[in-house]
Each structure stands twice: as C-alpha cells, then as structure tokens.
C-alpha atoms as a PDB file:
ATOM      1  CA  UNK A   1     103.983 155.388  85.001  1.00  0.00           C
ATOM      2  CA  UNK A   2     102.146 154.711  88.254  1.00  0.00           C
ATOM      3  CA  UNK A   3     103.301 157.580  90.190  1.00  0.00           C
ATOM      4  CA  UNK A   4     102.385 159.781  87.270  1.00  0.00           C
ATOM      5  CA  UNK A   5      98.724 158.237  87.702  1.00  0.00           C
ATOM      6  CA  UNK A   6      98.673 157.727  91.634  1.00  0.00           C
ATOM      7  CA  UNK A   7      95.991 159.952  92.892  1.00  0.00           C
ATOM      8  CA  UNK A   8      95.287 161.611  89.809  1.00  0.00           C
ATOM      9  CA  UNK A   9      91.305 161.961  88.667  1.00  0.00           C
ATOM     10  CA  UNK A  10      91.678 160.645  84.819  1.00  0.00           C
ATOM     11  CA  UNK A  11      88.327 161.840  82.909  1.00  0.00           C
ATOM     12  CA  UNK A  12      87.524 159.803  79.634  1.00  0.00           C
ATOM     13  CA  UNK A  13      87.661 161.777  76.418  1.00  0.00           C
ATOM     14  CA  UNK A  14      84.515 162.065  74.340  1.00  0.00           C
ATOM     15  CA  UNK A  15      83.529 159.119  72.662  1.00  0.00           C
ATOM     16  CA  UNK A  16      84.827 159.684  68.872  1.00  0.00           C
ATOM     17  CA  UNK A  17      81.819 157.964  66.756  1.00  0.00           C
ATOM     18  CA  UNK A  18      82.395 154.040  66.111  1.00  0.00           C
ATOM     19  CA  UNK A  19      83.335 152.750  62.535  1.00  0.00           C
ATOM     20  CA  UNK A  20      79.923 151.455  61.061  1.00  0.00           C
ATOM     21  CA  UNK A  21      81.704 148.368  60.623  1.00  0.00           C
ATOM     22  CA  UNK A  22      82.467 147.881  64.477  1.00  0.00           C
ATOM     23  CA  UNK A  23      78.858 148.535  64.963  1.00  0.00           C
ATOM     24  CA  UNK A  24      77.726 146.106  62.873  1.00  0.00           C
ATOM     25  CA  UNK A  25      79.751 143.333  64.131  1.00  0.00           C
ATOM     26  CA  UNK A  26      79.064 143.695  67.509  1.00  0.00           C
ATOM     27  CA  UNK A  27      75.176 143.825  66.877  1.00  0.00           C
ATOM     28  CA  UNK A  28      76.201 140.744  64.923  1.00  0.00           C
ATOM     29  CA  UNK A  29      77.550 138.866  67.929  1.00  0.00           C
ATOM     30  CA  UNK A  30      74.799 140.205  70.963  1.00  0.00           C
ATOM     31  CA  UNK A  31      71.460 138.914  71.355  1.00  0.00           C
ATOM     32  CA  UNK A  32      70.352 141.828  72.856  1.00  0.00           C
ATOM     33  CA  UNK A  33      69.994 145.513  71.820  1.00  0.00           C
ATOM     34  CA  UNK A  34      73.751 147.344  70.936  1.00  0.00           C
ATOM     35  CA  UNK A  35      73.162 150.424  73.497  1.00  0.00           C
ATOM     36  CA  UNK A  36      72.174 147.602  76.421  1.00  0.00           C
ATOM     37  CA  UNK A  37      75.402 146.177  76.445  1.00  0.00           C
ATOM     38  CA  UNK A  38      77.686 149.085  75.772  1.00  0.00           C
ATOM     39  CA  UNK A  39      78.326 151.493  78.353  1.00  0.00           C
ATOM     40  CA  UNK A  40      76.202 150.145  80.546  1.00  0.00           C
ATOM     41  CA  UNK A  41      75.929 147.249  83.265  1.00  0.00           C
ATOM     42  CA  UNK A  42      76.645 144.065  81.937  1.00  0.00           C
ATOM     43  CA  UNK A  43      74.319 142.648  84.022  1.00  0.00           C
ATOM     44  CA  UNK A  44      71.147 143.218  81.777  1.00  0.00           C
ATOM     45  CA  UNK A  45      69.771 140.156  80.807  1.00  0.00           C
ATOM     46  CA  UNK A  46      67.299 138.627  82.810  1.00  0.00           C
ATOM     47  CA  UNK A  47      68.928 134.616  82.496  1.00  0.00           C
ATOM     48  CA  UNK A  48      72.287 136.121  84.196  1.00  0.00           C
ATOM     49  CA  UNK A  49      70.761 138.428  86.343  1.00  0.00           C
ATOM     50  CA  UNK A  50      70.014 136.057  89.400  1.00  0.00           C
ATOM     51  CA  UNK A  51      73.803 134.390  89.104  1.00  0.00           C
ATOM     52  CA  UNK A  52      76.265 135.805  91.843  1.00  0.00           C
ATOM     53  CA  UNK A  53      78.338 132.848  90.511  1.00  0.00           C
ATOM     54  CA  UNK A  54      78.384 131.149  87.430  1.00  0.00           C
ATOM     55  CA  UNK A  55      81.037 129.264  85.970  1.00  0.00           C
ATOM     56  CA  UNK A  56      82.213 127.601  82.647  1.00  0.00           C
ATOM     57  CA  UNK A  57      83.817 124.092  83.803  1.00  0.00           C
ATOM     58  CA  UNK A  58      83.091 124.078  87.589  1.00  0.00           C
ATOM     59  CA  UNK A  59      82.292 126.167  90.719  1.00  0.00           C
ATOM     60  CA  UNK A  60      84.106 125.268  93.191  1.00  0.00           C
ATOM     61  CA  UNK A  61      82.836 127.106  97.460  1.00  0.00           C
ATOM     62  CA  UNK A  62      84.750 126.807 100.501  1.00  0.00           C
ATOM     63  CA  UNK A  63      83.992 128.843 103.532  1.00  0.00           C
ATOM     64  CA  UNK A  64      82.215 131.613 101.703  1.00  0.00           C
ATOM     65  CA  UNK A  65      78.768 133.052 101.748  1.00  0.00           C
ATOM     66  CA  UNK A  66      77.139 134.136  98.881  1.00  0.00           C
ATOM     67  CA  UNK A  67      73.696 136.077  98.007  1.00  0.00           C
ATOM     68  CA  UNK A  68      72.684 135.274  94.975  1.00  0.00           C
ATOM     69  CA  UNK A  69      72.284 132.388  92.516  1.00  0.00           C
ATOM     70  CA  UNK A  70      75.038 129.417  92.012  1.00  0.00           C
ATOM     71  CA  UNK A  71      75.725 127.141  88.532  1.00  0.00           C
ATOM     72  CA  UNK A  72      78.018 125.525  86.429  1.00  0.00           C
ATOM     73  CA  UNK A  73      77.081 123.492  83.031  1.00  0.00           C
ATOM     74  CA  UNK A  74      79.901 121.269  84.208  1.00  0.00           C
ATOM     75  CA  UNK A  75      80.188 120.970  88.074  1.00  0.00           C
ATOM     76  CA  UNK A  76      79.385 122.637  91.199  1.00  0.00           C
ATOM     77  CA  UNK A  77      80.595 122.051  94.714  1.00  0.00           C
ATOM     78  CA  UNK A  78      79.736 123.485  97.969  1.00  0.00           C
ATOM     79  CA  UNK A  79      81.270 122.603 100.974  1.00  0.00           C
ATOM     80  CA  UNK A  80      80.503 124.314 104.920  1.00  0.00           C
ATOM     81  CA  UNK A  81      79.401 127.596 102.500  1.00  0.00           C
ATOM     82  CA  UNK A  82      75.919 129.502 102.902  1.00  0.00           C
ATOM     83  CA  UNK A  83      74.132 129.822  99.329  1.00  0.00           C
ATOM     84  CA  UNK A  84      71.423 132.435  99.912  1.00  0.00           C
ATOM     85  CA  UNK A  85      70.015 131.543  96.381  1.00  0.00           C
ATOM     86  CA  UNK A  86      69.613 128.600  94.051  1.00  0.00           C
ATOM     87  CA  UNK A  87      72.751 126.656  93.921  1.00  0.00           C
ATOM     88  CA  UNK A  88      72.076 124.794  90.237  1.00  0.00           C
ATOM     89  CA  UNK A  89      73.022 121.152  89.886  1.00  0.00           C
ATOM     90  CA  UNK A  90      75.317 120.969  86.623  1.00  0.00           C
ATOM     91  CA  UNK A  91      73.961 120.834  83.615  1.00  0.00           C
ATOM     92  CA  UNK A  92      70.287 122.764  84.524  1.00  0.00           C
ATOM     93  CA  UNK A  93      68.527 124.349  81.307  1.00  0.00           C
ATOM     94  CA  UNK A  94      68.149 127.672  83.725  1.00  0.00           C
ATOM     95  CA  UNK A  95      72.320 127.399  83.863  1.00  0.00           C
ATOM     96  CA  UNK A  96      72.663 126.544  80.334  1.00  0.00           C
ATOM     97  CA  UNK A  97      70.794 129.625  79.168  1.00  0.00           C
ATOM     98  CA  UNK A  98      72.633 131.601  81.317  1.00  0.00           C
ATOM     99  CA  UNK A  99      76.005 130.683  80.306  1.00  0.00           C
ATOM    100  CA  UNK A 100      74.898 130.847  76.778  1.00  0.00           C
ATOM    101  CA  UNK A 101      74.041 134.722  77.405  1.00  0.00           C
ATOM    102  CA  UNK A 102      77.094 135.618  79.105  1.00  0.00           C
ATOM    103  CA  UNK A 103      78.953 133.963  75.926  1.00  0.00           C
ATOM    104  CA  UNK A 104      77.044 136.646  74.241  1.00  0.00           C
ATOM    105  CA  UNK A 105      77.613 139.477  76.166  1.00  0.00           C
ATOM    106  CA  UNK A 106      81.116 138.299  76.914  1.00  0.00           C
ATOM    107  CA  UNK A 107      81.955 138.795  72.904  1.00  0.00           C
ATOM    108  CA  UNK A 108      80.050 142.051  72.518  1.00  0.00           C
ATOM    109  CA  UNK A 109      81.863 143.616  74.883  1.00  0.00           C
ATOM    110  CA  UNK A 110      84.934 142.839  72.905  1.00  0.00           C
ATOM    111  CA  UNK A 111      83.632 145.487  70.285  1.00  0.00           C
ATOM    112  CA  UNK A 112      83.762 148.574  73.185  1.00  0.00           C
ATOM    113  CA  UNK A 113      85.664 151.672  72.145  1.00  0.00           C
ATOM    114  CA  UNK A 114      87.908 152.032  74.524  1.00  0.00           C
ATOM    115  CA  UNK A 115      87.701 156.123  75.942  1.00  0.00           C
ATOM    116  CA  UNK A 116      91.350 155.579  77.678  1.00  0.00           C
ATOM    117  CA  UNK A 117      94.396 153.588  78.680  1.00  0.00           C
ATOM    118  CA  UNK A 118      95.678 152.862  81.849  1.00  0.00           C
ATOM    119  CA  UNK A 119      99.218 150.970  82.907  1.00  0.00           C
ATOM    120  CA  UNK A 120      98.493 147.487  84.589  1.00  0.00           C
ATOM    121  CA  UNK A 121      98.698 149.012  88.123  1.00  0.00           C
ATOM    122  CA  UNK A 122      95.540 150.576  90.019  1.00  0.00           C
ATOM    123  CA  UNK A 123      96.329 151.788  92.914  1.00  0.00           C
ATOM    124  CA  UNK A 124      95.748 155.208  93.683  1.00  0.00           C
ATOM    125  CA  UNK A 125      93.768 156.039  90.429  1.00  0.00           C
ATOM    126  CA  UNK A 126      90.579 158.345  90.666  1.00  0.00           C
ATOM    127  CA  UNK A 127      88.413 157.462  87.886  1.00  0.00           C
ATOM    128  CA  UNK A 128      85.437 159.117  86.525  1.00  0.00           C
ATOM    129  CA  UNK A 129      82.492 157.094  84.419  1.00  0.00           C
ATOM    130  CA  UNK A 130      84.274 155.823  81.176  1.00  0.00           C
ATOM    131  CA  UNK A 131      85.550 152.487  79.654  1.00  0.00           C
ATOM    132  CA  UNK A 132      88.882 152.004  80.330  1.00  0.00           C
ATOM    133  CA  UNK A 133      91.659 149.888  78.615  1.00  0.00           C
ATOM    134  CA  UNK A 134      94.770 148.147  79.969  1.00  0.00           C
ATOM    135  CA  UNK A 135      96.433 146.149  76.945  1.00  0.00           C
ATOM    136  CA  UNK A 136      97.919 143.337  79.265  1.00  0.00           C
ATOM    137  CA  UNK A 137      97.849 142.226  82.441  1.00  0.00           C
ATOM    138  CA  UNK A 138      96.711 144.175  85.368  1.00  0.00           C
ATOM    139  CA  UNK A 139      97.984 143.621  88.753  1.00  0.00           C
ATOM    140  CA  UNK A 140      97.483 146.030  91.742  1.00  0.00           C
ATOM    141  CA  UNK A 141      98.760 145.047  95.747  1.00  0.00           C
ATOM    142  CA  UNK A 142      97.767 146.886  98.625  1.00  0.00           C
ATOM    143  CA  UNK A 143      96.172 149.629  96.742  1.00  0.00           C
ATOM    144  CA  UNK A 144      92.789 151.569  96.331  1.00  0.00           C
ATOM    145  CA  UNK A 145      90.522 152.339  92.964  1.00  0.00           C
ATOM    146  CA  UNK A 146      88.305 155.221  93.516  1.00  0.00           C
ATOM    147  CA  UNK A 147      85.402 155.408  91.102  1.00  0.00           C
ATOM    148  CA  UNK A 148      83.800 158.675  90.822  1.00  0.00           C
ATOM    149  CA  UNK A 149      80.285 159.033  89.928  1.00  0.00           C
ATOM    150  CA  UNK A 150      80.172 163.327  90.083  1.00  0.00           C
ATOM    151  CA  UNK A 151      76.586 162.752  91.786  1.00  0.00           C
ATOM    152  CA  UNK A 152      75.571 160.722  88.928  1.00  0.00           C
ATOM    153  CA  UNK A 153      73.592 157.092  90.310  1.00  0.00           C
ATOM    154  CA  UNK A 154      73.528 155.673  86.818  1.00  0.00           C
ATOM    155  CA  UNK A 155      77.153 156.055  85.797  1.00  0.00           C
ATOM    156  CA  UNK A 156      78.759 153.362  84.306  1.00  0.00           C
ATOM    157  CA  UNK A 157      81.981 151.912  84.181  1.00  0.00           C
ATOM    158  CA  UNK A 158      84.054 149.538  81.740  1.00  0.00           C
ATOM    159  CA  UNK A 159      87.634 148.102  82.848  1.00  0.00           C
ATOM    160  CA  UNK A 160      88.514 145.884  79.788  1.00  0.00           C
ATOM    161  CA  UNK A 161      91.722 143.650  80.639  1.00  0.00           C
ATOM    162  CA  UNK A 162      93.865 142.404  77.984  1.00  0.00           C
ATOM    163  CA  UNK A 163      92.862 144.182  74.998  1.00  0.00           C
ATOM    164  CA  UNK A 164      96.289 143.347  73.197  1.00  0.00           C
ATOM    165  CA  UNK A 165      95.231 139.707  73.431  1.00  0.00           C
ATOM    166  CA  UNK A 166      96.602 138.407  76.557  1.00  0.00           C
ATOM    167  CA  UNK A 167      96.102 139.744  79.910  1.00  0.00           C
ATOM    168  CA  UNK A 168      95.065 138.903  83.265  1.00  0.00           C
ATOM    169  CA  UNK A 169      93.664 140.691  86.781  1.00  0.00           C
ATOM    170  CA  UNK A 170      95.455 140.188  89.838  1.00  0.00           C
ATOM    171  CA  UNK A 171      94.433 141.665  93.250  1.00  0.00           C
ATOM    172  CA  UNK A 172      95.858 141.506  96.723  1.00  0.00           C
ATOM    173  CA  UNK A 173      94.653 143.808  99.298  1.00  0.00           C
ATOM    174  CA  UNK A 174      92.871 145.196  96.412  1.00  0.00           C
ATOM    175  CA  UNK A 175      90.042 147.700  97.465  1.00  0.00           C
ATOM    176  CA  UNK A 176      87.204 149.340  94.873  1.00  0.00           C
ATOM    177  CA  UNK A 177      85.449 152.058  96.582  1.00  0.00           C
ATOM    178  CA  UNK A 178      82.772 153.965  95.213  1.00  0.00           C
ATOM    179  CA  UNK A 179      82.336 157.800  95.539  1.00  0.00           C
ATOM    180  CA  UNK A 180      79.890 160.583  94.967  1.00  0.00           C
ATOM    181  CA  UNK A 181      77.098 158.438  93.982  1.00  0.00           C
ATOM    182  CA  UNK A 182      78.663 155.749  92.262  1.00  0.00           C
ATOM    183  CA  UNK A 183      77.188 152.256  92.194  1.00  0.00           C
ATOM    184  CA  UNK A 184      79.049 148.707  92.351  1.00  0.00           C
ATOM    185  CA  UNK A 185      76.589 147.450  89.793  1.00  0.00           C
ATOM    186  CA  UNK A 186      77.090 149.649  87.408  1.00  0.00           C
ATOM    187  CA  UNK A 187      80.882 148.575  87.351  1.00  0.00           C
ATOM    188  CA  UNK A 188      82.256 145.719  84.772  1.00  0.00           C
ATOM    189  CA  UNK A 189      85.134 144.370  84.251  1.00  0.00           C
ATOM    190  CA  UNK A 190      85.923 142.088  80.997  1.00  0.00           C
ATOM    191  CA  UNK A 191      88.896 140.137  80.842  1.00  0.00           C
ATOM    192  CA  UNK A 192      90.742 138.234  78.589  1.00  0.00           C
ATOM    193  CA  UNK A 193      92.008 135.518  80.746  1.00  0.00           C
ATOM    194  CA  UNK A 194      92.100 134.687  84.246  1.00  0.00           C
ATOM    195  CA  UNK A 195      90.936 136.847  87.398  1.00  0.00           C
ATOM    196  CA  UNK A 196      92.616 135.983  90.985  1.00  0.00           C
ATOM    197  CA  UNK A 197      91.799 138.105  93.968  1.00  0.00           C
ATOM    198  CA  UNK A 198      93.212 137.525  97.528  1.00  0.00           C
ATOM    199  CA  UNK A 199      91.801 139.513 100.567  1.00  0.00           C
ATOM    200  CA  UNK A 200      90.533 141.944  98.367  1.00  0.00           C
ATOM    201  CA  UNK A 201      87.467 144.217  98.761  1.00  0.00           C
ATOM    202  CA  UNK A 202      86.124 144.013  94.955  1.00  0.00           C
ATOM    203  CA  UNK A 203      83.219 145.440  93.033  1.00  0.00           C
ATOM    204  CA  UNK A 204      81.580 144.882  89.865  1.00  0.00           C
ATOM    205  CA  UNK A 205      80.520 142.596  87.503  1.00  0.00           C
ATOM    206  CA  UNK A 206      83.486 139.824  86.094  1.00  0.00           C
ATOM    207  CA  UNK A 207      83.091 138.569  83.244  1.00  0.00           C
ATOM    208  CA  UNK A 208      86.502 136.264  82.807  1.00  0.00           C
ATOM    209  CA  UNK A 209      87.824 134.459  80.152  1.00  0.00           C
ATOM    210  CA  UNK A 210      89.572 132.069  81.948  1.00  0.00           C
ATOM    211  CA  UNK A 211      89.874 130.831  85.396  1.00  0.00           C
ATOM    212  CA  UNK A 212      88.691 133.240  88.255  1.00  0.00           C
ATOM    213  CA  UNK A 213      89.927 132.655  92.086  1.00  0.00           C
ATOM    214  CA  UNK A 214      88.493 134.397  95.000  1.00  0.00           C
ATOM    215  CA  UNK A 215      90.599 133.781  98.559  1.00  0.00           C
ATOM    216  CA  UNK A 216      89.214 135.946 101.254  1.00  0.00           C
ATOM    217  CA  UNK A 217      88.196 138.975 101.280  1.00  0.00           C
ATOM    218  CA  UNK A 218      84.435 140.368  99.760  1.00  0.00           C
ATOM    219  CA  UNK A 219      82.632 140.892  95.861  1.00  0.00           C
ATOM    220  CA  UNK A 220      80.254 143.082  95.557  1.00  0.00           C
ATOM    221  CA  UNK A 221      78.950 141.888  91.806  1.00  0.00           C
ATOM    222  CA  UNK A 222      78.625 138.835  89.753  1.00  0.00           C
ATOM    223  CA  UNK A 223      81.664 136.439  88.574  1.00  0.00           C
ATOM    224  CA  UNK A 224      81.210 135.060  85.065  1.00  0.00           C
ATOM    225  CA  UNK A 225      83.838 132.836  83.771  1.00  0.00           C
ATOM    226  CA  UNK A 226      84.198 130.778  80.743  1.00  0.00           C
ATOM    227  CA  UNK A 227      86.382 128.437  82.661  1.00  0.00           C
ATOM    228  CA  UNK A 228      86.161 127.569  86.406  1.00  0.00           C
ATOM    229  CA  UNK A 229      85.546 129.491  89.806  1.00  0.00           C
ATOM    230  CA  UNK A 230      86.675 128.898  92.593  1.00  0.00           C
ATOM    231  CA  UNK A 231      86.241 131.067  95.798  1.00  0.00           C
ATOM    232  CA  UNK A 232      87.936 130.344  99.746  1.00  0.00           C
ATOM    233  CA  UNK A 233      86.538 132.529 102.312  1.00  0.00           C
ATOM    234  CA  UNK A 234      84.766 135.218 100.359  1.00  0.00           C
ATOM    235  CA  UNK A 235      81.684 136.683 101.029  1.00  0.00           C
ATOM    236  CA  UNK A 236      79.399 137.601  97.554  1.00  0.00           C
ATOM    237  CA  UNK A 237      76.171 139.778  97.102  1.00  0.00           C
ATOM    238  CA  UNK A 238      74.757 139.569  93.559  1.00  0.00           C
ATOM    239  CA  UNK A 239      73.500 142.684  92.597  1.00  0.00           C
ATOM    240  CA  UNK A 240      69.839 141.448  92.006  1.00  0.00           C
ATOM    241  CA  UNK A 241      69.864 139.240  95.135  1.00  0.00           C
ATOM    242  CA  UNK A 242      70.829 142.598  97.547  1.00  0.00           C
ATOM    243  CA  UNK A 243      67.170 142.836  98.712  1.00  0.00           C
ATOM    244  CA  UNK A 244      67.462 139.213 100.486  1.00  0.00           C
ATOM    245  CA  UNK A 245      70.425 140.352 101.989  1.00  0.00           C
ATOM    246  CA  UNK A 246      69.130 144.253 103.407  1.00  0.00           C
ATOM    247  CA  UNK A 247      72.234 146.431 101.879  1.00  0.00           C
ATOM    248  CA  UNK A 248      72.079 149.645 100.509  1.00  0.00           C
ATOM    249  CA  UNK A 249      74.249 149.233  97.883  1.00  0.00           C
ATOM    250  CA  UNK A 250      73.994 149.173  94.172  1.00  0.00           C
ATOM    251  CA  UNK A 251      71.435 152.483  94.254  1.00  0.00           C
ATOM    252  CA  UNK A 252      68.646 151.360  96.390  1.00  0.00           C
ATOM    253  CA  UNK A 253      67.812 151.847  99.719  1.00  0.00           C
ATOM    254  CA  UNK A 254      66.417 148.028 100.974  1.00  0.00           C
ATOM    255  CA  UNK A 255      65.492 149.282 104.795  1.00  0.00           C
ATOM    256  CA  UNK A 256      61.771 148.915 103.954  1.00  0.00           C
ATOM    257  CA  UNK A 257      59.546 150.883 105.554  1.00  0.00           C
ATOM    258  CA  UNK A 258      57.166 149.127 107.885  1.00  0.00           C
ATOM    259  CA  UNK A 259      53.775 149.338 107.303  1.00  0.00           C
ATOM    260  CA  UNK A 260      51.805 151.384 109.165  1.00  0.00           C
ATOM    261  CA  UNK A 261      48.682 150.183 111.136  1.00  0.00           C
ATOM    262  CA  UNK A 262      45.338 151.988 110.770  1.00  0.00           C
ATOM    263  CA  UNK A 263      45.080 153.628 113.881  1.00  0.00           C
ATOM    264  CA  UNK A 264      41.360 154.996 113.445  1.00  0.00           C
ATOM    265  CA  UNK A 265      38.769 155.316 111.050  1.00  0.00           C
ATOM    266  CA  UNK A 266      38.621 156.859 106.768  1.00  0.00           C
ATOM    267  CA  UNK A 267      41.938 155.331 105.735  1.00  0.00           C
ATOM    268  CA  UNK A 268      41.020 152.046 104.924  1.00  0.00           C
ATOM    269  CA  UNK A 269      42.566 148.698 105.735  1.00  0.00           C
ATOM    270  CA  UNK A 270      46.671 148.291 105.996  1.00  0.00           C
ATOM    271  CA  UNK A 271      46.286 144.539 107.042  1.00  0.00           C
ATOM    272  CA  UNK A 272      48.455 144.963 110.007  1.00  0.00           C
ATOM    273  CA  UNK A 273      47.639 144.047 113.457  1.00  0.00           C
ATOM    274  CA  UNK A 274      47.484 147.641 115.276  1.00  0.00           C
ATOM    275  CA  UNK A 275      48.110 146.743 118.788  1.00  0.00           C
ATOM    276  CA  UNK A 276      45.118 145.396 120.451  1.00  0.00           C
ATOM    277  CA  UNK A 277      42.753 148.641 119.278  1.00  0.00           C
ATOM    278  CA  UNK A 278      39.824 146.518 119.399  1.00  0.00           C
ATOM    279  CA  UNK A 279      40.061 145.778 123.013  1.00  0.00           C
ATOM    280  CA  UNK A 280      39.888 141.772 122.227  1.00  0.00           C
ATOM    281  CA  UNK A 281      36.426 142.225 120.176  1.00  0.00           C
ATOM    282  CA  UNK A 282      37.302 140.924 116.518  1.00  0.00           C
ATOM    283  CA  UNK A 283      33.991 142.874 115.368  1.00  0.00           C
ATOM    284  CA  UNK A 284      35.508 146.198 116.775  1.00  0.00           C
ATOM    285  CA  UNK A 285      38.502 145.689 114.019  1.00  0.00           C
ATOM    286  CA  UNK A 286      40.505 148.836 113.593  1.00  0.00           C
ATOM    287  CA  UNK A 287      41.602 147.452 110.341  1.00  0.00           C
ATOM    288  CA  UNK A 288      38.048 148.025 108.690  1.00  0.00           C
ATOM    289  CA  UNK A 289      37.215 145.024 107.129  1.00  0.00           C
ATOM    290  CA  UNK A 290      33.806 145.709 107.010  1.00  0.00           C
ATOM    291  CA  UNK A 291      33.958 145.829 111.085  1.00  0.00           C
ATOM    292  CA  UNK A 292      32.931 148.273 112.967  1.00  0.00           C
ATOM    293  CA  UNK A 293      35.957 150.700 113.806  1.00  0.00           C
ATOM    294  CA  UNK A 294      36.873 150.373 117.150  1.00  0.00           C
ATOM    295  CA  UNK A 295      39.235 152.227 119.527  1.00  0.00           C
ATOM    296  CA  UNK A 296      42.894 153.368 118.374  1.00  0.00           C
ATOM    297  CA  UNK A 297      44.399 151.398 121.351  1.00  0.00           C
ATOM    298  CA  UNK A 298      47.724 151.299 122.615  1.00  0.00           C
ATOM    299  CA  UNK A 299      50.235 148.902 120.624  1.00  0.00           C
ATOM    300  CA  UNK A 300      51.784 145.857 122.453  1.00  0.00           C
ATOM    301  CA  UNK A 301      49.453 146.901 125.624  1.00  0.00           C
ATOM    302  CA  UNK A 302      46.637 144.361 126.990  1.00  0.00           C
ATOM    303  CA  UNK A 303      43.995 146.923 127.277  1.00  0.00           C
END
C-alpha cells in the first residue's frame, strides 16, 4: 500500500452530509459552536490557546526550548529548559480550565466525518486540505508529509489516528512540510493513544489520548495530552506565542515594521526619537508635541 501512495497528491472527496444524529451528539459533547471545531484549527478556544504544552498527569522538559505557555493539573518539571511563556505550577485554575476545554474539544473531534483513509505509513504522501483517517496505528521513519494548501492560507487539515479504537503515532526522522500556502496551525492531529516523535520536524496541533514523547528534533503547534508529556531536546513554538518568538509561520508575517520618525512638519507626532532634528533644543521637537517644528536633521549625527 505505501508505494501505491508514495508521492501521490490524494484530494478528499466531497463531504457527503452528516447523519443529524452525529450532529447532534457532537454539539452535545463541545462547549463551543459545531463549525469551530470541525474542519478547522483545533486551537480555537481562548483557555488553550496560550498552551504550547499542556499535559494530563505531568509535563515533564529537558533540554528543550519552548514559546509558548507550560501546565499540568498534576505536575510540571523543568530542568536546564527555556520557557518563553508561563510555565503553570500544577493544579492552577488557568490550567484547569484549559485542560477541561481540550477534554471538550478532544471528544468533539471524535464525531469528524472522515473525507479519506490512509495506511499507517506517511511518507511520501501529498495531501491536499481534508480530514484524514488511519484506523490504527500510524508509524512513518525517515519520511516526508507534504501538505498542500493550492494557495489557500486558511486551509485546514484533520489527521485522526486510531479511529478503529486503538492506534498510536510514531515518528522518526519524521518531517511535515507545508506547501503552496499552507499553514502549521491550521494542521491537527487527534489521536487515540499515545504520540512519540524522535528527531522529527513536526507540525500541528496534538491532541493525544495518551502519553506523548518528544526526543529531539522541532514542533511547530501545541501538544495536548490526556496523560503525560514529556519532551528531550525539542524546540516548540505555540502558534499564538509566534509573535514573541519573530517567525513567519502560521500565516503572519511578525517582522514589524519600524516606525517611522516625523521627519518635518503636517504629519503629526510618531513618538519616535528622529535623530537629533532639533539640534539639542527640546522646544524645536520634530515630533510636534505642541513644539515648534524644528529642522529634519540627520539621524544618529551630533549636529
């Protein structure tokens, strides 16, 4: 089956129209609205947003560096790891509330129409926006996933692992890459039990049913696990938290453009030094305070 699949682009069927009764029960278990869970990023509630890592029994962070916010209800450990975020002692209300949601979300997604089905392996696969279905385990080594967006930013995908019951996803040299467009946020991954990756370049958002094990390599995402994380040597940039950390990933372009200084008079104050434009003479501001507006200047020069 995988060399009928390598390097193949598989394109989701339409969507056949879900059994009112499917509908009903999966507006039964979410919180939040039916169409903002399905088909599109998990990540959509504001309590889980902030997480990069948040896990059911314990998080557990050696050598790694992660962007983003850190919790457990249970226990959380960091040792010689940067935390660009809140790392949440056990137990917080703020970690609570997100686990709770992520619970929710977790057994929503269980209700997703699945648009295809794919054999455990995925290396080599092409795959355009769809939710995609592997009935047991999935394990891929030394392999590439392209997703292809077809120029669209906001297209979504849904990997669900283990929809037979059992299944888990295993990774080693395991590399996601996004193409034509497609965005590493907008990428989630449910999964019946455990997730272990090993110098892997992953993205998306996990949301694990068991255990989840990160050794090397990078995550480009969240992890959510009902049971514990524990990540080696990994570097992790939450979606929401990819400001802090200046990459252009995820859709939006975080290179800021600097301000500019007024450099003379009708366009009003920026706020900004402008280089020494008032010769020294605080009441010649060329920021127009209410000064008078003095000479453009040269910026960074002493005259």
């Amino acid at each position: 089956m995988k060399n009928q699949q390598a390097h193949r682009t598989i394109r989701p069927r339409t969507r056949s129209a879900k059994l009112v009764t499917t509908m009903l029960a999966a507006m039964f278990f979410s919180a939040t609205p039916l169409h903002s869970v399905l088909a599109e990023n998990v990540a959509g509630t504001d309590s889980v947003d902030s997480f990069a890592v948040l896990g059911g029994t314990a998080v557990t962070l050696t050598d790694s560096t992660v962007i983003g916010d850190v919790g457990s209800p249970v226990a959380v450990t960091v040792t010689t790891s940067t935390v660009v975020g809140t790392v949440y002692p056990a137990g917080d209300p703020v970690v609570l509330t997100a686990y709770s949601d992520f619970l929710t979300r977790y057994d929503a997604l269980a209700f997703e129409q699945c648009d295809s089905f794919l054999t455990g392996d995925l290396a080599g696969l092409v795959l355009t926006p769809g939710v995609y279905c592997i009935e047991a385990a999935s394990t891929t080594t030394n392999g590439t996933l392209t997703l292809d967006a077809q120029g669209d930013a906001s297209a979504n995908w849904l990997f669900k692992i283990g929809t037979g019951g059992t299944g888990a996803l295993t990774g080693t040299g395991f590399s996601v890459v996004m193409d034509n467009g497609g965005q590493p946020c907008n990428v989630s991954w449910w999964v019946a039990e455990a997730v272990t990756m090993s110098a892997s370049s992953f993205k998306g958002n996990i949301l694990a049913g068991a255990d989840t094990t990160f050794t090397g390599g990078s995550l480009i995402g969240q992890v959510l696990a009902q049971a514990g994380v524990t990540m080696t040597g990994t570097d992790v940039f939450a979606c929401s938290k990819l400001d802090a950390a200046k990459d252009k990933s995820c859709g939006r372009d975080h290179d800021k453009k600097k301000d500019r200084c007024n450099q003379g008079v009708g366009n009003g104050p920026e706020g900004c030094d402008p280089g020494r434009s008032n010769h020294g003479d605080d009441s010649n501001s060329n920021d127009e305070e209410g000064g008078t507006p003095g000479h453009p200047g040269r910026k960074g020069h002493d005259d």
